[in-house]
N, C-alpha and C. Protein backbone atom coordinates (compact mmCIF):
# COMPACT_ATOMS: atom_id res chain seq x y z
N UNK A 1 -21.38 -15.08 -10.26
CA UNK A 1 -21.07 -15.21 -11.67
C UNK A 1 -19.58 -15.52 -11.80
N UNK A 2 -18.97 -16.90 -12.24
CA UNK A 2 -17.95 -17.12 -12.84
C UNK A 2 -16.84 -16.10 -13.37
N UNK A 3 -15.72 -15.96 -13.19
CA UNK A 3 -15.00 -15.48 -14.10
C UNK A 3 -14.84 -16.09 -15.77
N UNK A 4 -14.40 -15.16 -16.69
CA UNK A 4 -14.13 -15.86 -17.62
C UNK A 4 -13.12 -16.90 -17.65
N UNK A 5 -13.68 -18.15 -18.17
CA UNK A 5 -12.16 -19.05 -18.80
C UNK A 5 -10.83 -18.77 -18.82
N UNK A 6 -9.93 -18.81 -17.89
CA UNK A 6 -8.32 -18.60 -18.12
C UNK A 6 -7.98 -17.06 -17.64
N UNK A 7 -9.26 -16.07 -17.35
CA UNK A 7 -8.65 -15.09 -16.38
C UNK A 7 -8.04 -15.20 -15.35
N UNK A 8 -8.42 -15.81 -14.55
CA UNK A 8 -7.69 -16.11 -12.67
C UNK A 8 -5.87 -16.75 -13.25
N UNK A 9 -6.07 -17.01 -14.55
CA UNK A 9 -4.56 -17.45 -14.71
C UNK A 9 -3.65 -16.59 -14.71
N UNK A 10 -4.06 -15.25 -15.62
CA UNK A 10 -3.09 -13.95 -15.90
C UNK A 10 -3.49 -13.22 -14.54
N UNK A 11 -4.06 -13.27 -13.59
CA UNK A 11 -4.48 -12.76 -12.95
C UNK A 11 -3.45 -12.31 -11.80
N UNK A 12 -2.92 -11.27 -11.06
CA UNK A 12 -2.12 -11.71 -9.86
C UNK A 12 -2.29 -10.51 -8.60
N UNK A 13 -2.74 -10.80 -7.52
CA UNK A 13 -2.63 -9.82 -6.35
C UNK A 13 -1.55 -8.62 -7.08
N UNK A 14 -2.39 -7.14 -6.78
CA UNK A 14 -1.55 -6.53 -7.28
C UNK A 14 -0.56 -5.94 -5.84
N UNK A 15 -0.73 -6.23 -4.71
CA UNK A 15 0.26 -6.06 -3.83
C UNK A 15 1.52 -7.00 -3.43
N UNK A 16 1.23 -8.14 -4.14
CA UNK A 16 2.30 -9.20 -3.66
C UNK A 16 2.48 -9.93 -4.54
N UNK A 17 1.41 -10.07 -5.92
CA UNK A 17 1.75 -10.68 -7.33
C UNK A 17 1.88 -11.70 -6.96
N UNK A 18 0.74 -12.69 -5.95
CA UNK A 18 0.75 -13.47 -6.00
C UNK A 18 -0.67 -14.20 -6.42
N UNK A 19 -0.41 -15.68 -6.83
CA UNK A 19 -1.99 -15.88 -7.47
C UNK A 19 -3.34 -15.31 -6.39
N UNK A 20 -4.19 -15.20 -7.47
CA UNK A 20 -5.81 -15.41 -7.12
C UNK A 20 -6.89 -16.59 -6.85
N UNK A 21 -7.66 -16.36 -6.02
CA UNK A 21 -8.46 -17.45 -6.30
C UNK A 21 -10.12 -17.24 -6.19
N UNK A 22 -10.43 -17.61 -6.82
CA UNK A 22 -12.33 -17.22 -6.48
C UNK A 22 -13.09 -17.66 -6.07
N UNK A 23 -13.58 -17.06 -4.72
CA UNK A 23 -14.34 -17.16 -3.85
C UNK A 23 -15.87 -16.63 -3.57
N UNK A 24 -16.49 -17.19 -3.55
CA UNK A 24 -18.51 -16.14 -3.98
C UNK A 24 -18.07 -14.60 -4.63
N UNK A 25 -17.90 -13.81 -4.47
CA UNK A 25 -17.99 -12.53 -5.00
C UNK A 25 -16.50 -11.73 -5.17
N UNK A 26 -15.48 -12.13 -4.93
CA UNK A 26 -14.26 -12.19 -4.20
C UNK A 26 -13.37 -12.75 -4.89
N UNK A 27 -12.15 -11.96 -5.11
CA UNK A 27 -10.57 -12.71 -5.41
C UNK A 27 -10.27 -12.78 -4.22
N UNK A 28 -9.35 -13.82 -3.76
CA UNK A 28 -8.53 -14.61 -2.67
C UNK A 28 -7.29 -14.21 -2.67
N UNK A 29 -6.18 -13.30 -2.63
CA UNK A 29 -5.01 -13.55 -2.79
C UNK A 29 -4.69 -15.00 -2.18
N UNK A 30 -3.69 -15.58 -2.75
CA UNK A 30 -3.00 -16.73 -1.89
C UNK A 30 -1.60 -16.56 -1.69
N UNK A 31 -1.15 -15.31 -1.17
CA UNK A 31 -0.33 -15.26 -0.57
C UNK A 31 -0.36 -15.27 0.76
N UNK A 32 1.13 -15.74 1.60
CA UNK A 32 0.87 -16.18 3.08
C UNK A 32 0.95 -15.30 3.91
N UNK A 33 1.80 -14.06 3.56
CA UNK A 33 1.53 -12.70 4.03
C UNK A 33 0.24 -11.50 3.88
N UNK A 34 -0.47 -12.05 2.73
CA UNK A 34 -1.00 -10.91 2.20
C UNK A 34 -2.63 -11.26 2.10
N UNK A 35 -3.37 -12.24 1.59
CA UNK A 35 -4.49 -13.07 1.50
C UNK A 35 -5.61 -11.68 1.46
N UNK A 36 -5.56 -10.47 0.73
CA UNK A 36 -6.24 -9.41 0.55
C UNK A 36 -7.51 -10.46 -0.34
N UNK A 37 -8.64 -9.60 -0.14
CA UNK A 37 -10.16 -10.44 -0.95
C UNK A 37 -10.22 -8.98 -1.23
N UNK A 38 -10.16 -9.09 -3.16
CA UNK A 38 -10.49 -7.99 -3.90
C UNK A 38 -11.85 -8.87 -4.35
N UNK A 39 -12.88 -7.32 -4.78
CA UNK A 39 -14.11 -6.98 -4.74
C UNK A 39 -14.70 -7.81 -6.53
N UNK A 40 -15.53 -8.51 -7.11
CA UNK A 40 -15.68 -8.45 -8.35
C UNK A 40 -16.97 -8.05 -8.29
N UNK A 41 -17.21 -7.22 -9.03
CA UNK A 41 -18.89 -5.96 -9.49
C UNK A 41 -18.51 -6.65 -11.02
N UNK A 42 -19.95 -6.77 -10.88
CA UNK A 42 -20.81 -6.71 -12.35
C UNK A 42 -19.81 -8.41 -13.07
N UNK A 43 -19.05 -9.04 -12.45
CA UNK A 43 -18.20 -9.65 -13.27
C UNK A 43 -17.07 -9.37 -13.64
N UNK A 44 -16.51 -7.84 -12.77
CA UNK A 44 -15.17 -7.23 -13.46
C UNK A 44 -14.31 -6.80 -12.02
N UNK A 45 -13.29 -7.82 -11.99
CA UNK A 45 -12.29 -7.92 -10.76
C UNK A 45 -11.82 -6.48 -10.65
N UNK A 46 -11.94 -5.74 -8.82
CA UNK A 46 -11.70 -4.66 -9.11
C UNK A 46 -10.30 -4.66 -8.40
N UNK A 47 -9.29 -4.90 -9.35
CA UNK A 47 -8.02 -5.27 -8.80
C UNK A 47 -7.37 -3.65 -7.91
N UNK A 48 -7.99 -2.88 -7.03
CA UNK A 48 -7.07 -1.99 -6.19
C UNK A 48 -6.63 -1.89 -4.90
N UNK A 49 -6.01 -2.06 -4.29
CA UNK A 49 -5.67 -2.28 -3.12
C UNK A 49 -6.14 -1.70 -2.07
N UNK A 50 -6.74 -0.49 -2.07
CA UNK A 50 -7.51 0.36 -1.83
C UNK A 50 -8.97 -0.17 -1.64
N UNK A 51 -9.60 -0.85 -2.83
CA UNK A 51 -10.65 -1.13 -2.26
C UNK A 51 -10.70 -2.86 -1.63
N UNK A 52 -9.85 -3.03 -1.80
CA UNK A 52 -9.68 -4.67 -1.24
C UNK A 52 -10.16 -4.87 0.56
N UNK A 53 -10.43 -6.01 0.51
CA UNK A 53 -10.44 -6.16 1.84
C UNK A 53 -9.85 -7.33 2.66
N UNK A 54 -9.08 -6.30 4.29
CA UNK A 54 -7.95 -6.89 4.65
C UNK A 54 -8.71 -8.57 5.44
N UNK A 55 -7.56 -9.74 5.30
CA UNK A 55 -8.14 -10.89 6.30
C UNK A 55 -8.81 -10.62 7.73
N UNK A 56 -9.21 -11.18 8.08
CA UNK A 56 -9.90 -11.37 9.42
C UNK A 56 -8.79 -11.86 10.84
């Protein structure tokens, strides 16, 4: 399921505040240090760092 229209814009990694991007179920950080994939349930980005998950 899509994000809404113009969320991923205000949107920003909350460990490095850098943009997002969306990926099947998944925010992307696109930072070059950091590239954390936070979780989206139900349609609602669960922006915590805690539950994020680290790159491969």
């Amino acid at each position: 399921m899509p994000l809404e229209a113009g969320l991923l814009e205000i949107l920003a990694c909350p460990a490095c505040h850098a943009p997002l991007e969306e990926a099947d179920s998944e925010l992307i950080c696109t930072g070059q240090d950091c590239g954390l994939a936070y979780p989206v349930r139900d349609g609602i980005p669960v922006l915590l760092v805690d539950e994020a998950r680290r790159p491969e």
